[in-house]
Protein backbone atom coordinates (compact mmCIF):
# COMPACT_ATOMS: atom_id res chain seq x y z
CA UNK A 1 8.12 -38.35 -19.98
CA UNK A 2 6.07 -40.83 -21.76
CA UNK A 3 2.20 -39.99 -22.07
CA UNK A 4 1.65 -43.38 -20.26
CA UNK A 5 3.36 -42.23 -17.05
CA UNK A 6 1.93 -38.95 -17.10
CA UNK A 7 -1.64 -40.61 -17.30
CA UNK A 8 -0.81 -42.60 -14.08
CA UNK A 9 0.90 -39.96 -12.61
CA UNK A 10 -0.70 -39.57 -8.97
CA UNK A 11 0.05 -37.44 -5.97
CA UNK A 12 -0.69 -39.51 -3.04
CA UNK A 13 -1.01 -38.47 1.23
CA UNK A 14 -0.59 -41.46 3.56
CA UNK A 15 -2.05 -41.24 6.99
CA UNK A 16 -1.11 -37.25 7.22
CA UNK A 17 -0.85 -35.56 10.86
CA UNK A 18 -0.27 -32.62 12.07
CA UNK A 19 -0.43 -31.52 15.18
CA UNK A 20 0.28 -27.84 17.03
CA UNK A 21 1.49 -27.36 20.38
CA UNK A 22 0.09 -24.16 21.85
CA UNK A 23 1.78 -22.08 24.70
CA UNK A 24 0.33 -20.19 27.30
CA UNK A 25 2.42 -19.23 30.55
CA UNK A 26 3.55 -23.08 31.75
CA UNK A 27 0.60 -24.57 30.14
CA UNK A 28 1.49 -25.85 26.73
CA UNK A 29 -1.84 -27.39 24.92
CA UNK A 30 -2.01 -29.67 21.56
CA UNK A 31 -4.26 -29.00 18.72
CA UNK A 32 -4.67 -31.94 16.23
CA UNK A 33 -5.73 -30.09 13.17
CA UNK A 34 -4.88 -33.39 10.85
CA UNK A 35 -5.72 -36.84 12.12
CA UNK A 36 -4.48 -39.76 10.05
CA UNK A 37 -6.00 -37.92 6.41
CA UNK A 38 -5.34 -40.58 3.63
CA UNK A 39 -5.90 -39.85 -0.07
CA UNK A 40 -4.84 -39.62 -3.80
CA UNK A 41 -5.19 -37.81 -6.72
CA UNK A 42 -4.63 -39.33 -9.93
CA UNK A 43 -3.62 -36.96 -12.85
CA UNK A 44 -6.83 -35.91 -14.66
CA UNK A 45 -8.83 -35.96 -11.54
CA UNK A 46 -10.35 -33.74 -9.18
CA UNK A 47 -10.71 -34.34 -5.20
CA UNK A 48 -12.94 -32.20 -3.80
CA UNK A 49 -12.38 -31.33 -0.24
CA UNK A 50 -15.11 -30.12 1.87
CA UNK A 51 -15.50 -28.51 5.12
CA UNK A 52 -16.22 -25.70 7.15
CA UNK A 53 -13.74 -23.35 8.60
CA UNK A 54 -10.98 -25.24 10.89
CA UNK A 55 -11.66 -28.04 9.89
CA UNK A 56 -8.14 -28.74 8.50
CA UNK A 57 -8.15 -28.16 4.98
CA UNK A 58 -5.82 -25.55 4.60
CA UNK A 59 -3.70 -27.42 6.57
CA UNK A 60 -3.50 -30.53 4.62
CA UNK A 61 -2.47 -28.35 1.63
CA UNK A 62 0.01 -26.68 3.40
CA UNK A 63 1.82 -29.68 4.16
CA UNK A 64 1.11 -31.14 0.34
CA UNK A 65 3.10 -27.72 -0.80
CA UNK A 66 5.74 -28.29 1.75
CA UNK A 67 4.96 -25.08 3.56
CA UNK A 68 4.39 -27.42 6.90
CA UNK A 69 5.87 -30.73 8.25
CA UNK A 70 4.01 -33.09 8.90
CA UNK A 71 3.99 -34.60 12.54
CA UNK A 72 3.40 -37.91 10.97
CA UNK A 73 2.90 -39.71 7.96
CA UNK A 74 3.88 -39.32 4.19
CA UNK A 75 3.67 -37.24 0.77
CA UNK A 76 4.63 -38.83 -2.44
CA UNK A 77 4.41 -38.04 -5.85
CA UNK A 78 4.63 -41.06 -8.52
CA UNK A 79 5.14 -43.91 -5.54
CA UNK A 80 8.01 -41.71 -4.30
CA UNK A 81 8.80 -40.07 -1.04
CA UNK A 82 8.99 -36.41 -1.54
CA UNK A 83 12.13 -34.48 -0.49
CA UNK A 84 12.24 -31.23 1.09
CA UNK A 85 15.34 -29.44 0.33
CA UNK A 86 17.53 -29.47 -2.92
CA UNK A 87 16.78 -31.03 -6.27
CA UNK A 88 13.83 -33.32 -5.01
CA UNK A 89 12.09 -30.07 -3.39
CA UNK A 90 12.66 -27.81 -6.65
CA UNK A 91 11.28 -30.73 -8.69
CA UNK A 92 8.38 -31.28 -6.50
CA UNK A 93 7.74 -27.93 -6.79
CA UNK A 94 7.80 -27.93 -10.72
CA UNK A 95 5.33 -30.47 -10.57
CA UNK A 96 2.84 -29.54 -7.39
CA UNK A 97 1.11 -25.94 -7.74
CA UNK A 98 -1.29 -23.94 -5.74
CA UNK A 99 -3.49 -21.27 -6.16
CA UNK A 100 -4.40 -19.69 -3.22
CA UNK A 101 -7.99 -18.09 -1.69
CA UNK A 102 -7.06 -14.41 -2.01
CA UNK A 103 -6.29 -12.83 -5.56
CA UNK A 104 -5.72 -9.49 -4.22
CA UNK A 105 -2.89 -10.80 -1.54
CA UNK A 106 -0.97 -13.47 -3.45
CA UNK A 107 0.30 -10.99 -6.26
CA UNK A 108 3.05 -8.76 -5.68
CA UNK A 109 1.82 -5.20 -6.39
CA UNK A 110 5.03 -3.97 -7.63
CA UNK A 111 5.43 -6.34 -10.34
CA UNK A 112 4.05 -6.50 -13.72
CA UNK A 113 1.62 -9.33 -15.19
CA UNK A 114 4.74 -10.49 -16.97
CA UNK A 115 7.16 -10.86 -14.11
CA UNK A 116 5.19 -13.31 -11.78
CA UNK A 117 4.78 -15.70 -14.93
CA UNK A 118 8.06 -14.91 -16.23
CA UNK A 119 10.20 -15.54 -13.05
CA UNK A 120 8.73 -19.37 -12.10
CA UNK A 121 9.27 -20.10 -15.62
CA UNK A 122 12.74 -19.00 -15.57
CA UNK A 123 13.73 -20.48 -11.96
CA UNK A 124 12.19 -24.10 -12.87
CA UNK A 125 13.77 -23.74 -17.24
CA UNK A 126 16.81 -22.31 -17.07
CA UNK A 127 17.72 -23.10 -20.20
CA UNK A 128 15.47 -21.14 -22.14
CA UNK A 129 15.86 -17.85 -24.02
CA UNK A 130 14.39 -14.45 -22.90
CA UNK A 131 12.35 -14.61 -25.74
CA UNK A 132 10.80 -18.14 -25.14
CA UNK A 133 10.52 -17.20 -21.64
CA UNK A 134 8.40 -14.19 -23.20
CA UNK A 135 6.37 -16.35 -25.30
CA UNK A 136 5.58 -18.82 -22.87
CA UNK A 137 4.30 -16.48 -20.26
CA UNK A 138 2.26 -14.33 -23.16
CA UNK A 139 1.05 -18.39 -24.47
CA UNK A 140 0.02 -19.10 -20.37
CA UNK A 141 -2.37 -15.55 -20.53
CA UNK A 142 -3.76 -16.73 -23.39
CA UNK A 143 -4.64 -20.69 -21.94
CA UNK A 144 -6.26 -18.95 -19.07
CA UNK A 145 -8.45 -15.96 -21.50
CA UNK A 146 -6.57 -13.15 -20.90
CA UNK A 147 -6.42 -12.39 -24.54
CA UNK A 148 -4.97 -10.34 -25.99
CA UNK A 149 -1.56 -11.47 -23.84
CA UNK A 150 0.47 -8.38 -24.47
CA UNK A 151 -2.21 -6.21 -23.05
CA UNK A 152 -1.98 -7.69 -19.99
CA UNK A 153 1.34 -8.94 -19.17
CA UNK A 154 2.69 -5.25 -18.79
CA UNK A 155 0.01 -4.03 -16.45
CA UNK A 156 0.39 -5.03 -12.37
CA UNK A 157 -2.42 -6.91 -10.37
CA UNK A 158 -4.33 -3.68 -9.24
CA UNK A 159 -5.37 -3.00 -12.85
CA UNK A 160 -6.83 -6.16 -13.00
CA UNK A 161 -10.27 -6.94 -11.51
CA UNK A 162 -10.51 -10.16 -9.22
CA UNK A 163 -11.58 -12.29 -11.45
CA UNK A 164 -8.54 -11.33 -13.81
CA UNK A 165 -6.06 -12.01 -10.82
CA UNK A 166 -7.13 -15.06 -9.98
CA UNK A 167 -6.27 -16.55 -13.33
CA UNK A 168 -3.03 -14.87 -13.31
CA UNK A 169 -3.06 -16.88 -10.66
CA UNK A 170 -4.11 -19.93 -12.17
CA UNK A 171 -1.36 -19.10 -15.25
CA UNK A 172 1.53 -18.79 -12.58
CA UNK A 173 0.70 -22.27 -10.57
CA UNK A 174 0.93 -23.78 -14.88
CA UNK A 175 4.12 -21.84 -15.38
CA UNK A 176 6.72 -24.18 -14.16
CA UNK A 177 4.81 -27.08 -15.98
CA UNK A 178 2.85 -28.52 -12.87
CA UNK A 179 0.73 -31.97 -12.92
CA UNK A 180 -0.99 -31.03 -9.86
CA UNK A 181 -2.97 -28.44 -8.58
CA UNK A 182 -4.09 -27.49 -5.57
CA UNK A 183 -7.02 -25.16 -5.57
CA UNK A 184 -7.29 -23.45 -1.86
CA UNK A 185 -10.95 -21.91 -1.68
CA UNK A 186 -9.85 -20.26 -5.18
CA UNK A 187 -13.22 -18.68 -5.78
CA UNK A 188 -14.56 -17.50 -2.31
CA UNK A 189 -13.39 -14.15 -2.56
CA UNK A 190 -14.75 -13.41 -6.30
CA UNK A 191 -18.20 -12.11 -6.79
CA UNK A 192 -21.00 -14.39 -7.50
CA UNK A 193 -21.39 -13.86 -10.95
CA UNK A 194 -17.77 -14.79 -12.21
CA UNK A 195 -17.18 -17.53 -10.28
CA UNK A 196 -18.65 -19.68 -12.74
CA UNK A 197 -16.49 -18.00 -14.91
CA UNK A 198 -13.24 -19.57 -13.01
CA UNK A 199 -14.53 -23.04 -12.04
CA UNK A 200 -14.93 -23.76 -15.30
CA UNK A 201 -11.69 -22.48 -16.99
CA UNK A 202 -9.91 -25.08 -13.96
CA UNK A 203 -12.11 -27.92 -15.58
CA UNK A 204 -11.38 -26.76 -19.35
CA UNK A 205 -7.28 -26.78 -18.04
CA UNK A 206 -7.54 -29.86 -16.55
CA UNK A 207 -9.07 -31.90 -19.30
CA UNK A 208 -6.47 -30.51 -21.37
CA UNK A 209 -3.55 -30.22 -19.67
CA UNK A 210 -4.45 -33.82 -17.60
CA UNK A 211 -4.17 -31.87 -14.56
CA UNK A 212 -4.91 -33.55 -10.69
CA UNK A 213 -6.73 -31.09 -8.98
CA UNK A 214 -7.65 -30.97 -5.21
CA UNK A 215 -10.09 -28.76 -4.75
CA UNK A 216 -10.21 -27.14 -1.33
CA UNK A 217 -13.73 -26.02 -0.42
CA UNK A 218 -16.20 -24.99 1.94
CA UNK A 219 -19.16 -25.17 -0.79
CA UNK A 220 -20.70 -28.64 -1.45
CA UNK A 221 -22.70 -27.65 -4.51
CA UNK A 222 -19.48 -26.48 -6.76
CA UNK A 223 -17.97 -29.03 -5.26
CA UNK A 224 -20.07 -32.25 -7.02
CA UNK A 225 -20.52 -30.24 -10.38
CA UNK A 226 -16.60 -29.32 -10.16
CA UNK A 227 -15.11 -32.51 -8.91
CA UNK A 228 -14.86 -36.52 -9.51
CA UNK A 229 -14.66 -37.82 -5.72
CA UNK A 230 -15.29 -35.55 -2.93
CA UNK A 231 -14.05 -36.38 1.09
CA UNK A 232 -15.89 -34.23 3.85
CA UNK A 233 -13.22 -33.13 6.96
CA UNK A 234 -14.39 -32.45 9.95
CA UNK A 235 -12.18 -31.21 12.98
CA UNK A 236 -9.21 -32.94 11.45
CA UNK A 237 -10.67 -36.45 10.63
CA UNK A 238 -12.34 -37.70 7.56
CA UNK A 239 -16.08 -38.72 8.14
CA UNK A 240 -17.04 -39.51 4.55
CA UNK A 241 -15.71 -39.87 1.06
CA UNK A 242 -16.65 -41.22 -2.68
CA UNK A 243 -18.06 -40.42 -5.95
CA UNK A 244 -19.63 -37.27 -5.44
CA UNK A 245 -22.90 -37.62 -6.90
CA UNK A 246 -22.71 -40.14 -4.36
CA UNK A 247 -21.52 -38.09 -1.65
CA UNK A 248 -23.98 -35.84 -2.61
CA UNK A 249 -27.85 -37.24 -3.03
CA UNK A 250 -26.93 -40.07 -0.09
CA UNK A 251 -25.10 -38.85 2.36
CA UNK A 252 -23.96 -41.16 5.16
CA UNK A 253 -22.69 -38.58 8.09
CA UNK A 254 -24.67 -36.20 9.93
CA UNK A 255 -22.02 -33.52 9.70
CA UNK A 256 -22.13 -33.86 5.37
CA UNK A 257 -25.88 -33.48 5.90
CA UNK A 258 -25.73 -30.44 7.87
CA UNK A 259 -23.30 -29.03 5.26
CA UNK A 260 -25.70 -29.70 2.48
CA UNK A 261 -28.33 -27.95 4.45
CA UNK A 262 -26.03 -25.16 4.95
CA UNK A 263 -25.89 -25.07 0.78
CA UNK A 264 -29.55 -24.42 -0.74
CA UNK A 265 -29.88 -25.25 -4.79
CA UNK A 266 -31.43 -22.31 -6.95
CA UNK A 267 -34.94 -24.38 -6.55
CA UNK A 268 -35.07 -24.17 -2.40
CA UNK A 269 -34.42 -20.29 -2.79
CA UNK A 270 -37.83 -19.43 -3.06
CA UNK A 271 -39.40 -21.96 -0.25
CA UNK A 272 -36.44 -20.79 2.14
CA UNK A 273 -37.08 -17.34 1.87
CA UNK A 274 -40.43 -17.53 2.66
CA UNK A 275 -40.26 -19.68 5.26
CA UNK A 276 -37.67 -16.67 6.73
CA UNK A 277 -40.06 -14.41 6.23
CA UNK A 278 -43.12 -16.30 8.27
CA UNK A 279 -39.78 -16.64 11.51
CA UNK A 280 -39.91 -12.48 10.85
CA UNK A 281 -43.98 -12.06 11.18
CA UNK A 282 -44.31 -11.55 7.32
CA UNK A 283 -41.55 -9.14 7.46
């Protein structure tokens, strides 16, 4: 593929809806978790998308990864429809990753480092040798600073601290030679002080690699220093989108300002804590 079409490669929703149809005794009920959610994300991009818990998120990349079907509307990758079964879904697989929330859960404990970047690379190159299959998984722990590779591709997830896992993580969603990522909450469950650590090893990837990222978050601050354009879901539907410096110092919908209040900066730590403490009685 020319380096023209990878630069306008883009992975595009139109009008995406899901609904679920809940059962209890004779009563069935229907839950629209996805209303109408249009969006794209050019390659070398990032698409920040915000909200709170239910809001739909997860569902939208569920569908994206083919793990749902959509009630309604359509995914396509380069201006074309994406398949579901066969050749089209193994291809759209090759080229549409995920990393997901939970380091600890989306590793298989009984295999080594090795085997879970060794096995996509295999299934989506068959053509390759063992020992380029090797190399390419030990090259992949190196892109992602797990250095030196051969120390780690032999050990299995639970010697590895969270932070470690999650670009294992990051390595196996690169394996098959993906264009687009999509980043489900992928730091919420690491501690504070390596998070950093992670968000920025995504941007370092994507500048390099010319990666689309959506980035699937809860957490308005990371998401304007992490991301290009950011859209804010709420209960399914999207209330406001844009540049995210934009998005950010003038928001337009009540719900994005109550998310940003929800999100103090370093600076408001100080004034928020003590106005706690006067609620307590000086406590």
């Amino acid at each position: 593929m020319s380096a023209d079409a990878v630069m306008t490669s883009v992975l595009e929703a139109r009008s995406l809806t899901k609904d679920f149809h809940l059962r209890s005794g004779l009563r069935t009920t229907t839950l629209h978790a996805v209303n109408d959610v249009s969006f794209t994300v050019p390659a070398g991009r990032t698409l920040a998308l915000v909200g709170e818990s239910g809001s739909g998120k997860s569902t939208i990349a569920r569908m994206l990864m083919k793990l749902e079907t959509p009630t309604s509307g359509q995914i396509l990758l380069d201006g074309a429809l994406t398949g579901r079964r066969g050749r089209e879904l193994a291809h759209y697989r090759s080229e549409v990753q995920m990393v997901f929330q939970d380091p600890f859960a989306s590793l298989n404990p009984f295999h080594t480092i090795a085997h879970h970047l060794e096995r996509p690379i295999r299934i989506h190159h068959p053509r390759l040798m063992r020992d380029q299959v090797r190399r390419r998984a030990l090259e992949l722990l190196e892109r992602v600073r797990l250095s030196p590779a051969e120390s780690f591709a032999d050990r299995r997830p639970h010697e590895l601290s969270g932070g470690q896992r999650q670009r294992v993580a990051i390595a196996r969603a690169l394996a098959p030679g993906a264009r687009f990522i999509i980043a489900d909450e992928p730091v919420s469950m690491l501690d504070v002080s390596i998070r950093l650590g992670v968000l920025n090893l995504l941007a370092e990837l994507q500048r390099e690699e010319n990666l689309g990222v959506l980035y699937i978050t809860h957490d308005l601050a990371t998401a304007r220093h992490f991301s290009d354009d950011i859209m804010v879901l709420y209960k399914g539907d999207v209330v406001e989108r844009g540049p995210a410096d934009e998005v950010i110092l003038n928001p337009r919908h009540d719900y994005t300002r109550t998310l940003l209040a929800a999100a103090p900066e370093p600076e408001n730590l100080g004034r928020l804590r003590d106005e706690v403490r006067a609620e307590l009685g000086g406590r």
